[in-house]
C-alpha atoms as a PDB file:
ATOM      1  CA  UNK A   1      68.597  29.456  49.157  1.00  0.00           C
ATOM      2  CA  UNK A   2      70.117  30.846  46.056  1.00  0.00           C
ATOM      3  CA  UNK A   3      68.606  33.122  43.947  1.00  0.00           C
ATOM      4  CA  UNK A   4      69.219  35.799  41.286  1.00  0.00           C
ATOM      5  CA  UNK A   5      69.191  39.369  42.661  1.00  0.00           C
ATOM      6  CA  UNK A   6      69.613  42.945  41.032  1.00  0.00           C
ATOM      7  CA  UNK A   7      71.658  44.896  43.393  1.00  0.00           C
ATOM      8  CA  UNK A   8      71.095  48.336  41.702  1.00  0.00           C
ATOM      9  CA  UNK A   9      69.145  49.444  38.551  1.00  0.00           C
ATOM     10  CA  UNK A  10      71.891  48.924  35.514  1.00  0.00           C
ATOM     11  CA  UNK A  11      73.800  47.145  32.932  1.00  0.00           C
ATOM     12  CA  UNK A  12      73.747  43.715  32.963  1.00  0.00           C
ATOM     13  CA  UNK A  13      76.260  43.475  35.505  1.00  0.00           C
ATOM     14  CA  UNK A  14      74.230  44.557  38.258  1.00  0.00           C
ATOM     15  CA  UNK A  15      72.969  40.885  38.968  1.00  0.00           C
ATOM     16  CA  UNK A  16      74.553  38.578  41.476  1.00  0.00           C
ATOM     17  CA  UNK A  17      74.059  35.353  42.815  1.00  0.00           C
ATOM     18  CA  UNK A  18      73.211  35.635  46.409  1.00  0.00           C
ATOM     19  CA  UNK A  19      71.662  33.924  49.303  1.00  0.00           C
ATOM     20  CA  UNK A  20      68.401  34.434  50.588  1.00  0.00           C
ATOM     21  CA  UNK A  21      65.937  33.490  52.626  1.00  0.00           C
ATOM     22  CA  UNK A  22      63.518  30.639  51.490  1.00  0.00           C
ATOM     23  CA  UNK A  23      60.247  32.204  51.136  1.00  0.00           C
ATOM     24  CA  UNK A  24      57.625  30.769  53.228  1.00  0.00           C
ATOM     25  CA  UNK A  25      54.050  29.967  51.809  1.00  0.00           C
ATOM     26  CA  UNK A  26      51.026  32.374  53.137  1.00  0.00           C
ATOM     27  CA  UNK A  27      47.933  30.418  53.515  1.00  0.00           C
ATOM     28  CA  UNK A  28      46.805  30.733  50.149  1.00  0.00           C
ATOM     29  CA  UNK A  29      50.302  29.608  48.416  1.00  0.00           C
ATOM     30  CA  UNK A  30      52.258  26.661  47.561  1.00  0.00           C
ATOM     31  CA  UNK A  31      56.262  26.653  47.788  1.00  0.00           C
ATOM     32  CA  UNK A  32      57.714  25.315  44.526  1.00  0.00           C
ATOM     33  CA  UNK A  33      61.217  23.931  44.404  1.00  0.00           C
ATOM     34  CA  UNK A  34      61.922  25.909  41.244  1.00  0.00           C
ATOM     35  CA  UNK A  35      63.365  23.716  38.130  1.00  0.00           C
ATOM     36  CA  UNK A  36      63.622  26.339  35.659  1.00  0.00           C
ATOM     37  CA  UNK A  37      62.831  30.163  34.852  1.00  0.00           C
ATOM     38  CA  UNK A  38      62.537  32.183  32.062  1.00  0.00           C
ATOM     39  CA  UNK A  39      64.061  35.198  30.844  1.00  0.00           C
ATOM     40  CA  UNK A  40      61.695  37.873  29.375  1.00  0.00           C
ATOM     41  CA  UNK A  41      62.460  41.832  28.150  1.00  0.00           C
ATOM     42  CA  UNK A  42      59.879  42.793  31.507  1.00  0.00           C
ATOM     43  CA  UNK A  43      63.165  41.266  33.070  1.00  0.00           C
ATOM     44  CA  UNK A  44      65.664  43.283  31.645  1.00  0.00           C
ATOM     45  CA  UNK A  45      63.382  46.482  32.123  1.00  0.00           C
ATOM     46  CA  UNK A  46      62.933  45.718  35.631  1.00  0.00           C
ATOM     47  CA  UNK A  47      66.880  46.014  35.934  1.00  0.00           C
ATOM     48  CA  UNK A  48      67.259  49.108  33.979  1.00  0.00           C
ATOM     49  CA  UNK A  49      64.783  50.172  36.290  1.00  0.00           C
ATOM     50  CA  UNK A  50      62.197  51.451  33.572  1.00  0.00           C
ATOM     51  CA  UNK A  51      60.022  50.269  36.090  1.00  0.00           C
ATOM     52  CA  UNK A  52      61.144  51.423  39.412  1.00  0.00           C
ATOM     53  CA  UNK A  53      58.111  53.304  40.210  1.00  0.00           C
ATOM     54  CA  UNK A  54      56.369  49.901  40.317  1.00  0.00           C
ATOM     55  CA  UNK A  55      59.695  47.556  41.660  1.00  0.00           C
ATOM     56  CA  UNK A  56      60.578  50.459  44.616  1.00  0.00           C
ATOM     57  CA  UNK A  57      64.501  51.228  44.957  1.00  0.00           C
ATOM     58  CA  UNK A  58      65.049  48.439  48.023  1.00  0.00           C
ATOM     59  CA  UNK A  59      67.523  46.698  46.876  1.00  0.00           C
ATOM     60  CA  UNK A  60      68.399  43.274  45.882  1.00  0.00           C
ATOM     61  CA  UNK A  61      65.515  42.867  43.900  1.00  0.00           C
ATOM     62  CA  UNK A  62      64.495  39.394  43.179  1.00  0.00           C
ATOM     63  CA  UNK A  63      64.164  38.641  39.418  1.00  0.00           C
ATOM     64  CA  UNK A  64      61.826  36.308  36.978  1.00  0.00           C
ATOM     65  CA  UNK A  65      58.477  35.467  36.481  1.00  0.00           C
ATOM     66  CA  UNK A  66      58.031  32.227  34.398  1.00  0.00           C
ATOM     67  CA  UNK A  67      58.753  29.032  36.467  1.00  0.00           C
ATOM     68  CA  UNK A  68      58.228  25.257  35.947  1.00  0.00           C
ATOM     69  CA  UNK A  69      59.230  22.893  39.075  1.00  0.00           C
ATOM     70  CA  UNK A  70      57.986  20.812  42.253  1.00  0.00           C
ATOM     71  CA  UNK A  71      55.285  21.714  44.806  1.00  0.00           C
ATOM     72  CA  UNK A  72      57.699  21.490  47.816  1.00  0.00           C
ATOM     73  CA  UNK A  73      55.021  22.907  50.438  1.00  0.00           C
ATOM     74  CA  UNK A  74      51.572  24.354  50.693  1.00  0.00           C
ATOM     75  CA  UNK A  75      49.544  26.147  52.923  1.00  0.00           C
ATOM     76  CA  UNK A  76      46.910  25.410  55.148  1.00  0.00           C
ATOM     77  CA  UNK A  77      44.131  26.979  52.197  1.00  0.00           C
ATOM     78  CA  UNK A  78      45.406  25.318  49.466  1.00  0.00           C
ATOM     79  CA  UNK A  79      43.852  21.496  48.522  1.00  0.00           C
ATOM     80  CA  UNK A  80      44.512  21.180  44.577  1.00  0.00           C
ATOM     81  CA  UNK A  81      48.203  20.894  44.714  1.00  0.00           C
ATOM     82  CA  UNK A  82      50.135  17.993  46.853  1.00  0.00           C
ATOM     83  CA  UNK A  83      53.214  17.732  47.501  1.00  0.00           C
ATOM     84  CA  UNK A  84      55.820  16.816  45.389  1.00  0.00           C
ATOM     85  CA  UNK A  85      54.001  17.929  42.041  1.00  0.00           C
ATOM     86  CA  UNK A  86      55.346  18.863  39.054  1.00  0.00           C
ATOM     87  CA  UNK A  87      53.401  22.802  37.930  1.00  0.00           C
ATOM     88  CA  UNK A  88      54.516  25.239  35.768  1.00  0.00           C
ATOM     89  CA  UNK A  89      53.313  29.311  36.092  1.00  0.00           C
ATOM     90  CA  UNK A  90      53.847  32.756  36.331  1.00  0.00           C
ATOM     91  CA  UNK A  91      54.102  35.214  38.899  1.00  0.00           C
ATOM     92  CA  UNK A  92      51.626  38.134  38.623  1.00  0.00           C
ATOM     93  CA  UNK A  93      52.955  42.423  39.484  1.00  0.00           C
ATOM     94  CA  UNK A  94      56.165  43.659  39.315  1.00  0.00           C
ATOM     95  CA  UNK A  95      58.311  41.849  42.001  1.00  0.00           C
ATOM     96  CA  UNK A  96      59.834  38.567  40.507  1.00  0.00           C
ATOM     97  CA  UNK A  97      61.682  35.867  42.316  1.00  0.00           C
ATOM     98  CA  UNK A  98      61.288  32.764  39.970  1.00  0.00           C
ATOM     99  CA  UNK A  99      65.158  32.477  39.250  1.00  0.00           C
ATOM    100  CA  UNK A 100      65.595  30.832  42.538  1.00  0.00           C
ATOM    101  CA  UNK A 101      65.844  27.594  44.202  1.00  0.00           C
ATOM    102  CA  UNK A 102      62.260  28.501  45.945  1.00  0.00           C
ATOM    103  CA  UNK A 103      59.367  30.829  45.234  1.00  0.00           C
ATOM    104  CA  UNK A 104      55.882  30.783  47.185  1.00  0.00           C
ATOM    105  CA  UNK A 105      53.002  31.454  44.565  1.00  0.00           C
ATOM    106  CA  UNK A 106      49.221  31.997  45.024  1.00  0.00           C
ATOM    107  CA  UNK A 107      47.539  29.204  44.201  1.00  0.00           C
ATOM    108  CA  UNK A 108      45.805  30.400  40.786  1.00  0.00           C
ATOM    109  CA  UNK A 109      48.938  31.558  39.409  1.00  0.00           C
ATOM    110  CA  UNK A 110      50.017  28.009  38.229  1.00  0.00           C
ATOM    111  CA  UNK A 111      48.614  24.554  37.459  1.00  0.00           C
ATOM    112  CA  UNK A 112      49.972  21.069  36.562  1.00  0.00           C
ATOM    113  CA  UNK A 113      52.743  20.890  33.744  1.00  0.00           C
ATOM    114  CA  UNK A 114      52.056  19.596  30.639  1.00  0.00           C
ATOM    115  CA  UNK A 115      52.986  16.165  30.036  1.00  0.00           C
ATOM    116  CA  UNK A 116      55.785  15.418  27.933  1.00  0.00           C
ATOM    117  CA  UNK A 117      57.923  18.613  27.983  1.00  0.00           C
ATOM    118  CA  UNK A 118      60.775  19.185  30.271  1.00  0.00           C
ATOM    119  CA  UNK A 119      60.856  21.428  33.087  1.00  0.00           C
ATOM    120  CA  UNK A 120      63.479  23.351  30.810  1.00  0.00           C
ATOM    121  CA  UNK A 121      60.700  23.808  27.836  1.00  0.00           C
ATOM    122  CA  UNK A 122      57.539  24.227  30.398  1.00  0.00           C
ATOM    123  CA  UNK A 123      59.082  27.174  31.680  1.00  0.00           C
ATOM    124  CA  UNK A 124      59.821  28.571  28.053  1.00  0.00           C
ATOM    125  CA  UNK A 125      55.533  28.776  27.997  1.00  0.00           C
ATOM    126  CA  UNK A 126      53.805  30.223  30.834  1.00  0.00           C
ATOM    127  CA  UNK A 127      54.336  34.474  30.160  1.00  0.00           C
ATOM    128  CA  UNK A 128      55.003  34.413  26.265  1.00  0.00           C
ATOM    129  CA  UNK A 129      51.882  31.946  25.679  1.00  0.00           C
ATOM    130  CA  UNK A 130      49.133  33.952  28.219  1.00  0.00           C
ATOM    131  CA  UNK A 131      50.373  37.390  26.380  1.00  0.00           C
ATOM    132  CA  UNK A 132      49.618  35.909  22.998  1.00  0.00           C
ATOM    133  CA  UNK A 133      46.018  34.254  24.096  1.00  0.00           C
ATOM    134  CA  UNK A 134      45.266  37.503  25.864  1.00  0.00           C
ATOM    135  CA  UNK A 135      46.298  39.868  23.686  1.00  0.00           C
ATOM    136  CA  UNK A 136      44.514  37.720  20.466  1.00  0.00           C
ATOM    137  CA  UNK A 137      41.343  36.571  22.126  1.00  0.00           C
ATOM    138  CA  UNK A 138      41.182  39.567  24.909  1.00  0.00           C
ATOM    139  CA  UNK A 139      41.752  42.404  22.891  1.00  0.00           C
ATOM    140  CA  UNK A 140      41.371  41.610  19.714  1.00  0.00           C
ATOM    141  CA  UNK A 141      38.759  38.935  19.186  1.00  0.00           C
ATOM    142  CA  UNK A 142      40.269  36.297  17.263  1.00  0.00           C
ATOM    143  CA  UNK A 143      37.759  34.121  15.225  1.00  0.00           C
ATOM    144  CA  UNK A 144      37.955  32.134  13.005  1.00  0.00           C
ATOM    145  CA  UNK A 145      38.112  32.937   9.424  1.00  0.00           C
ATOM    146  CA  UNK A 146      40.107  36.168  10.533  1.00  0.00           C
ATOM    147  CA  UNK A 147      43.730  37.756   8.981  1.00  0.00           C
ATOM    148  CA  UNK A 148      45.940  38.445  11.676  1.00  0.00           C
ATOM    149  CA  UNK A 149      49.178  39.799  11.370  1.00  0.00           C
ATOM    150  CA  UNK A 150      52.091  39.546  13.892  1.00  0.00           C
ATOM    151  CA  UNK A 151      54.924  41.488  13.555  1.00  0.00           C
ATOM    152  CA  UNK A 152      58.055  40.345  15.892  1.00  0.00           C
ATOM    153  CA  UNK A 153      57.158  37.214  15.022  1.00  0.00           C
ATOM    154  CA  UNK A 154      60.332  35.153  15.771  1.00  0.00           C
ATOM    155  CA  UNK A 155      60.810  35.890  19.111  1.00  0.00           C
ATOM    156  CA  UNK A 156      59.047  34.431  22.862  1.00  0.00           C
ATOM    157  CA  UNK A 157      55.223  36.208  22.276  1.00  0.00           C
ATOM    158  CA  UNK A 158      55.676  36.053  18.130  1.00  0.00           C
ATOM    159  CA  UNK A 159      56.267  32.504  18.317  1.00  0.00           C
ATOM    160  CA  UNK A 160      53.617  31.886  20.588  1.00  0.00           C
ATOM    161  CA  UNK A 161      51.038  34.087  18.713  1.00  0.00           C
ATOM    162  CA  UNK A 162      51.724  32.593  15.662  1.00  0.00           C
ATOM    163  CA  UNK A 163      50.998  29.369  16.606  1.00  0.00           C
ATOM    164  CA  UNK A 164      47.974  30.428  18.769  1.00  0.00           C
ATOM    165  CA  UNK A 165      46.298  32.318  15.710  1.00  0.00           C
ATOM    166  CA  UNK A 166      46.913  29.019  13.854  1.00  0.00           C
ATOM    167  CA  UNK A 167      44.825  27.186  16.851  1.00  0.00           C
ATOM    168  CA  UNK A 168      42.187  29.680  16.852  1.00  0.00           C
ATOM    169  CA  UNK A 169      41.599  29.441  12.987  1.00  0.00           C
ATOM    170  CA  UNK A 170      43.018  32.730  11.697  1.00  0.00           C
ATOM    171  CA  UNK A 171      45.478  32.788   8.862  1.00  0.00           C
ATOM    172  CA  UNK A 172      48.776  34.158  10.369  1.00  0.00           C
ATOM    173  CA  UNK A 173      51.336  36.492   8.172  1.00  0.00           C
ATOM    174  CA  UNK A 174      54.504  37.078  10.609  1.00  0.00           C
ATOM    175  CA  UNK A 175      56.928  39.464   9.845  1.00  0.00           C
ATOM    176  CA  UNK A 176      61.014  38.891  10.675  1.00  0.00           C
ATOM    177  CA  UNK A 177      63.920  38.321   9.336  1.00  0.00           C
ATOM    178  CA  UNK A 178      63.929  36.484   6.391  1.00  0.00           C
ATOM    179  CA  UNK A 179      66.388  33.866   8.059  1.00  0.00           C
ATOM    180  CA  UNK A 180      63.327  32.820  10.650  1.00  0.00           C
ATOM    181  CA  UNK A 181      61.008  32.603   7.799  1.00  0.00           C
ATOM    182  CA  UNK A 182      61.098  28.532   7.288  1.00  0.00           C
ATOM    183  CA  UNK A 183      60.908  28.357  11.369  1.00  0.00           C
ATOM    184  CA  UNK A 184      58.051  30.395  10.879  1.00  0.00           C
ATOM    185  CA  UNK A 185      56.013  28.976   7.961  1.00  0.00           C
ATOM    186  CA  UNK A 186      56.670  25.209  10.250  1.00  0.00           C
ATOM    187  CA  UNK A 187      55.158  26.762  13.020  1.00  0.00           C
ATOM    188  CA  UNK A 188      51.626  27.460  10.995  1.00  0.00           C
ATOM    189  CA  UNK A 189      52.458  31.196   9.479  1.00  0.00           C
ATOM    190  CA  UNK A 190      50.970  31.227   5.772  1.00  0.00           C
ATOM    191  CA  UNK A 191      52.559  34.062   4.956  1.00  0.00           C
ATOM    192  CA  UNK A 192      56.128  35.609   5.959  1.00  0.00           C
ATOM    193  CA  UNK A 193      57.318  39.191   5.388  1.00  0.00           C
ATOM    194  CA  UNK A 194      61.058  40.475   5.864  1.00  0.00           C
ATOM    195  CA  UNK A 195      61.046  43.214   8.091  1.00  0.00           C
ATOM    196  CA  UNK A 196      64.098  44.495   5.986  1.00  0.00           C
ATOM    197  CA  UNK A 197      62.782  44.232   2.493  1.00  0.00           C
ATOM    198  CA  UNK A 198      59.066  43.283   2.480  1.00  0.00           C
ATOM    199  CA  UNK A 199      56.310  45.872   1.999  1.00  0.00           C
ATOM    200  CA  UNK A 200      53.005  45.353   3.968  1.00  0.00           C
ATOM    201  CA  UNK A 201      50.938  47.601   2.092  1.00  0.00           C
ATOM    202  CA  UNK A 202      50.705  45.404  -0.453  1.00  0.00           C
ATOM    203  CA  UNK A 203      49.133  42.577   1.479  1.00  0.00           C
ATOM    204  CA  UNK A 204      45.950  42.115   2.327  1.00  0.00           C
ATOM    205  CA  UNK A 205      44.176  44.130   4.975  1.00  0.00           C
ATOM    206  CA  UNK A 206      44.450  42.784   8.559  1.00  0.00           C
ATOM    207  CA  UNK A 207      41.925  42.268  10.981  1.00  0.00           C
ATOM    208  CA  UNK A 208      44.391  41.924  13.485  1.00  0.00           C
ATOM    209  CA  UNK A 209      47.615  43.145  13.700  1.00  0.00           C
ATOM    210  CA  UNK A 210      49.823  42.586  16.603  1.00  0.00           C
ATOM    211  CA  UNK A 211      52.436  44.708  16.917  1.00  0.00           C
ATOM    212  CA  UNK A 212      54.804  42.575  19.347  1.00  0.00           C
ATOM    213  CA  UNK A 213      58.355  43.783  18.427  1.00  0.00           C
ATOM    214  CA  UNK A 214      56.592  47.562  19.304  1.00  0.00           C
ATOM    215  CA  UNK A 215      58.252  49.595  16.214  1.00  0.00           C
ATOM    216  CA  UNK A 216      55.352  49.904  14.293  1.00  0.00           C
ATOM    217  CA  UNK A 217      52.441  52.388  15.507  1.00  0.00           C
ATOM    218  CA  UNK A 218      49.018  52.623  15.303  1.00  0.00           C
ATOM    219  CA  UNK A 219      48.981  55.289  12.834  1.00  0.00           C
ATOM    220  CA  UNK A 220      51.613  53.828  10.711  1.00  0.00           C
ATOM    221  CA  UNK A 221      49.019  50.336  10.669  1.00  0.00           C
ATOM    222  CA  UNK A 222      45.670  51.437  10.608  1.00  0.00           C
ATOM    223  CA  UNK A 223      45.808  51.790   6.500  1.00  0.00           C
ATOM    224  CA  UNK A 224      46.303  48.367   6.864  1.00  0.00           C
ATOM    225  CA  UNK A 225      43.329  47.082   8.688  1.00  0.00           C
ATOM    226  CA  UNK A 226      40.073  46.344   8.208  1.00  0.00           C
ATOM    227  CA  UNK A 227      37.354  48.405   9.022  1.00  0.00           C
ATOM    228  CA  UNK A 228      36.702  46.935  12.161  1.00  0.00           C
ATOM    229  CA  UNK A 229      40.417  46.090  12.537  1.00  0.00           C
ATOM    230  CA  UNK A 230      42.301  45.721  15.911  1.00  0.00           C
ATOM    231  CA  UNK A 231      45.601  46.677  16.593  1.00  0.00           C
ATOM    232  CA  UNK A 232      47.348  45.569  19.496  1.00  0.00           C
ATOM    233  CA  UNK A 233      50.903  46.409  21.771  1.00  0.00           C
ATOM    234  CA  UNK A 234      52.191  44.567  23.775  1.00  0.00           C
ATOM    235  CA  UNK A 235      54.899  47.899  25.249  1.00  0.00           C
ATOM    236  CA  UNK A 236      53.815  50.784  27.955  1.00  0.00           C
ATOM    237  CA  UNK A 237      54.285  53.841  25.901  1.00  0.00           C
ATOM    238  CA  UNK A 238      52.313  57.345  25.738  1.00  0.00           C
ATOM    239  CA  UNK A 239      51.697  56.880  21.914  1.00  0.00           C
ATOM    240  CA  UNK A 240      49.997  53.512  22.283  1.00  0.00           C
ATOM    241  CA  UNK A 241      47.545  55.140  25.615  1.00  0.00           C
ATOM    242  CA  UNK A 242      47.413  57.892  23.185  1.00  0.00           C
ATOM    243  CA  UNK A 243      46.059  55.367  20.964  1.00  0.00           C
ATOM    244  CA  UNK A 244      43.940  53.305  22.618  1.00  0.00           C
ATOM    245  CA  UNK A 245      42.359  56.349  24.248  1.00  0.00           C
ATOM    246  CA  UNK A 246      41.340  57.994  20.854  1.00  0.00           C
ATOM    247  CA  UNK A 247      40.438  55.036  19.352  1.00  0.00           C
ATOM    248  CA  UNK A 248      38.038  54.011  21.945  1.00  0.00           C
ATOM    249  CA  UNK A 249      35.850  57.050  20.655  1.00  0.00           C
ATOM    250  CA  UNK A 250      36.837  58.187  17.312  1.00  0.00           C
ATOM    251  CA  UNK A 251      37.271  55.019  15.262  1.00  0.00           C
ATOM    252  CA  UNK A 252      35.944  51.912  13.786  1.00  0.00           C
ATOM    253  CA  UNK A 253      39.741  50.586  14.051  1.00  0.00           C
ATOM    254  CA  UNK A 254      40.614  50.012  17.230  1.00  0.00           C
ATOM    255  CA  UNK A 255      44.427  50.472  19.625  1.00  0.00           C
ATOM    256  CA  UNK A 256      44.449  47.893  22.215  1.00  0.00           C
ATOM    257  CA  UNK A 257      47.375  47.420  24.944  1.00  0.00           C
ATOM    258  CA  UNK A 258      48.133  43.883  26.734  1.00  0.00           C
ATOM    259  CA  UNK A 259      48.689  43.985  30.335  1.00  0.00           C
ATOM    260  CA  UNK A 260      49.247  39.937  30.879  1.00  0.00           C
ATOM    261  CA  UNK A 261      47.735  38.659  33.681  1.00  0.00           C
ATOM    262  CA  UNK A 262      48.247  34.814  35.375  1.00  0.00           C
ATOM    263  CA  UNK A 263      45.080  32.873  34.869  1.00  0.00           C
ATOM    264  CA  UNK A 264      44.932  29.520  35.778  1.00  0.00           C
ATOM    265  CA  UNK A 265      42.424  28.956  33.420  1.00  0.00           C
ATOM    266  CA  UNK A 266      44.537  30.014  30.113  1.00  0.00           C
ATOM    267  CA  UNK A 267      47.601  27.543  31.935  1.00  0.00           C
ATOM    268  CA  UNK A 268      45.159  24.861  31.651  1.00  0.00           C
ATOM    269  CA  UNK A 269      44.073  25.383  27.858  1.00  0.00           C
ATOM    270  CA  UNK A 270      48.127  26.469  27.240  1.00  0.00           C
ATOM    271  CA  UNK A 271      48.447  22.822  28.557  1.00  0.00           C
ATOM    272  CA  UNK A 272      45.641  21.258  26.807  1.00  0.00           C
ATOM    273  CA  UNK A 273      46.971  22.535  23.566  1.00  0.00           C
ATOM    274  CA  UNK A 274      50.564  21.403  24.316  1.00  0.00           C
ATOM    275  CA  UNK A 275      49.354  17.786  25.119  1.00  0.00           C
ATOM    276  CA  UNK A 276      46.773  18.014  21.938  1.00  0.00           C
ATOM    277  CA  UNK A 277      50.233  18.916  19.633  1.00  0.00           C
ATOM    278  CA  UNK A 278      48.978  22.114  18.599  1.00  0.00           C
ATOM    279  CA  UNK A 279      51.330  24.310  20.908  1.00  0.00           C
ATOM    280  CA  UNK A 280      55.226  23.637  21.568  1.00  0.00           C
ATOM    281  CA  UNK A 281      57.621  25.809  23.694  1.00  0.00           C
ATOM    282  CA  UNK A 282      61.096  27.555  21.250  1.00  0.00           C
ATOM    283  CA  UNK A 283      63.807  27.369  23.194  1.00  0.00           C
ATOM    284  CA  UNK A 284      66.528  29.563  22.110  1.00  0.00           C
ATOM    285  CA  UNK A 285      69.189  28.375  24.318  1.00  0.00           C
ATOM    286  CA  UNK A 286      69.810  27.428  27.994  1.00  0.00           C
ATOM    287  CA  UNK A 287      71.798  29.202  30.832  1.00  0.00           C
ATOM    288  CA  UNK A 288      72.875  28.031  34.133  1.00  0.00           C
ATOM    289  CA  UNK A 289      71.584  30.177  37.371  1.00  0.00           C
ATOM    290  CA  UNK A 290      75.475  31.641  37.828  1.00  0.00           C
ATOM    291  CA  UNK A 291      75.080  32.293  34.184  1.00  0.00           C
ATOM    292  CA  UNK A 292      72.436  35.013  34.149  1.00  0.00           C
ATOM    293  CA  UNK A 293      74.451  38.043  33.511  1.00  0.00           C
ATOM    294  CA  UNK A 294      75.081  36.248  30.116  1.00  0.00           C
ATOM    295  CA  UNK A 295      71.383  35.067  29.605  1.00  0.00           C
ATOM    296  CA  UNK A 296      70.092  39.167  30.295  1.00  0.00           C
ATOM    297  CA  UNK A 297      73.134  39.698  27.312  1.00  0.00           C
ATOM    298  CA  UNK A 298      71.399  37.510  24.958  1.00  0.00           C
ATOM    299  CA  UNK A 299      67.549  38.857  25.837  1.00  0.00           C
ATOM    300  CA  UNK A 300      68.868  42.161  24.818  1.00  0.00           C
ATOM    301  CA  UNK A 301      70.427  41.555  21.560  1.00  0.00           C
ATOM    302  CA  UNK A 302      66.106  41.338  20.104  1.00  0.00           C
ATOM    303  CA  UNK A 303      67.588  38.300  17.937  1.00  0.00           C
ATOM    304  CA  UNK A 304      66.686  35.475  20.473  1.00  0.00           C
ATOM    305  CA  UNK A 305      64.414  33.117  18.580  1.00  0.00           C
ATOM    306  CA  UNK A 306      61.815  31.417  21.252  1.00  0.00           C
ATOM    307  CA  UNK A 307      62.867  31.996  24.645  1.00  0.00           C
ATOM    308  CA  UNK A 308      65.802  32.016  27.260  1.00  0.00           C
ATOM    309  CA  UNK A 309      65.698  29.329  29.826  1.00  0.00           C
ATOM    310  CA  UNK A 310      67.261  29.613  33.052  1.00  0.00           C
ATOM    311  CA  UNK A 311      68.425  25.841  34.733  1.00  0.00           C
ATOM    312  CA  UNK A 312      68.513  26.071  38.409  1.00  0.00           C
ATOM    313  CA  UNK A 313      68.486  22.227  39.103  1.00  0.00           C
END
């Protein structure tokens, strides 16, 4: 099969289209004909090799982690998922391989895709919309009634949070450029801030603020929450263990780091919401497989509203 591989840790150009061979399904796992992938910054990371301690140096590394597409296989353990289903997911860890024709996934790291959206657009969802439920009602305790602010608001987790704070009955202010600010207010933000220009001390206090673009600290927000407030990263840095470490003892506000994790569970209500009209993928633009170099280009610029979709077929 084809698939995406990085053949050293590096620029952009380090990624080739190679052949490889077609993963077979452990007991527990399904084989999905893969439709579509997704592009997040974990990917471009990964390829830097930011994260080699956790990827290994054996190269080609496989690449991805959201992907929407066909159960092509399953094995032996598995009962909930015939053949020739249409699913949507996202692999768990550190070693990708959904930007591929094939990909064998555990069976509770996916679940039926929603109706109505394309495998293009499914794919857009899985990663982006578990970091923003996680992160919101994980760490922070979202309820309703509650001010939540969400800076990096325009791109894949801002987008997602913003609407998911909306859902949950918070009122959202997102901070971005001020060109994303009508995208913003349509998808349910009451309140927009340019990251430029605009000066969040002189809002309200937060009860949430989550700090997806990761440029503003914990010390630099915690004027601006609420005595009980929550602030939350989504980026593995010393400042924000630092942070979360201190603030698990020595504060009423509290530092909280999101480590996503695949739960079939939040696929199912990431569904449910997409099929109620509450939740809808952004897709910024759409690459061919061969085009991936290009697609990693575009993920790195930070000015990708939504998501990048990878088409395999």
């Amino acid at each position: 099969m084809k698939a995406a591989t990085i053949t050293n840790f590096g620029p952009p150009d380090v990624l080739a289209i190679r052949d490889v061979p077609t993963p077979r399904p452990q007991a527990d796992e399904v084989l999905v004909r893969v439709h579509a992938a997704a592009i997040n910054p974990k990917d471009t990371f990964i390829r830097k090799g930011r994260f080699k301690r956790f990827t290994g140096r054996h190269f080609p590394l496989l690449t991805g982690f959201d992907f929407a597409g066909e159960v092509a296989a399953i094995g032996k353990a598995v009962t909930e998922a015939p053949v020739g289903e249409a699913v949507y997911g996202m692999l768990d860890g550190w070693q990708g391989g959904a930007c591929a024709e094939y990909i064998a996934v555990n069976a509770g790291r996916f679940c039926k895709k929603p109706a109505g959206l394309s495998f293009d657009e499914a794919a857009a969802l899985p990663l982006v919309s578990l970091t923003a439920l996680q992160a919101l009602r994980n760490c922070a305790g979202i309820a309703p009634g509650m001010q939540v602010c969400i800076n990096g608001a325009s791109g894949g987790v801002g987008s997602m949070a913003v609407q998911i704070a909306r859902i949950m009955g918070a009122g959202v202010t997102a901070i971005s450029s001020e060109a994303n600010h009508g995208f913003l207010e349509a998808l349910g933000a009451d309140h927009c801030i340019d990251y430029r220009h605009g000066d969040i001390a002189r809002e309200h206090q937060f009860d949430i603020f989550f700090d997806v673009f990761g440029n503003r600290p914990f010390r630099s927000v915690k004027p601006i929450l609420s005595r009980r407030g929550v602030w939350v990263s989504t980026v593995i840095q010393p400042h924000v263990f630092l942070s979360v470490v201190l603030t698990r003892f020595f504060s009423h506000r509290k530092a909280r780091l999101v480590v996503v994790k695949s739960v079939r569970d939040d696929l199912e209500q990431v569904r449910n919401w997409v099929a109620a009209g509450l939740l809808r993928p952004v897709v910024h633009n759409v690459f061919p497989l061969e085009k991936i170099r290009e697609a990693h280009v575009q993920q790195e610029t930070k000015h990708t509203r939504g998501k990048i979709v990878i088409h395999i077929g």
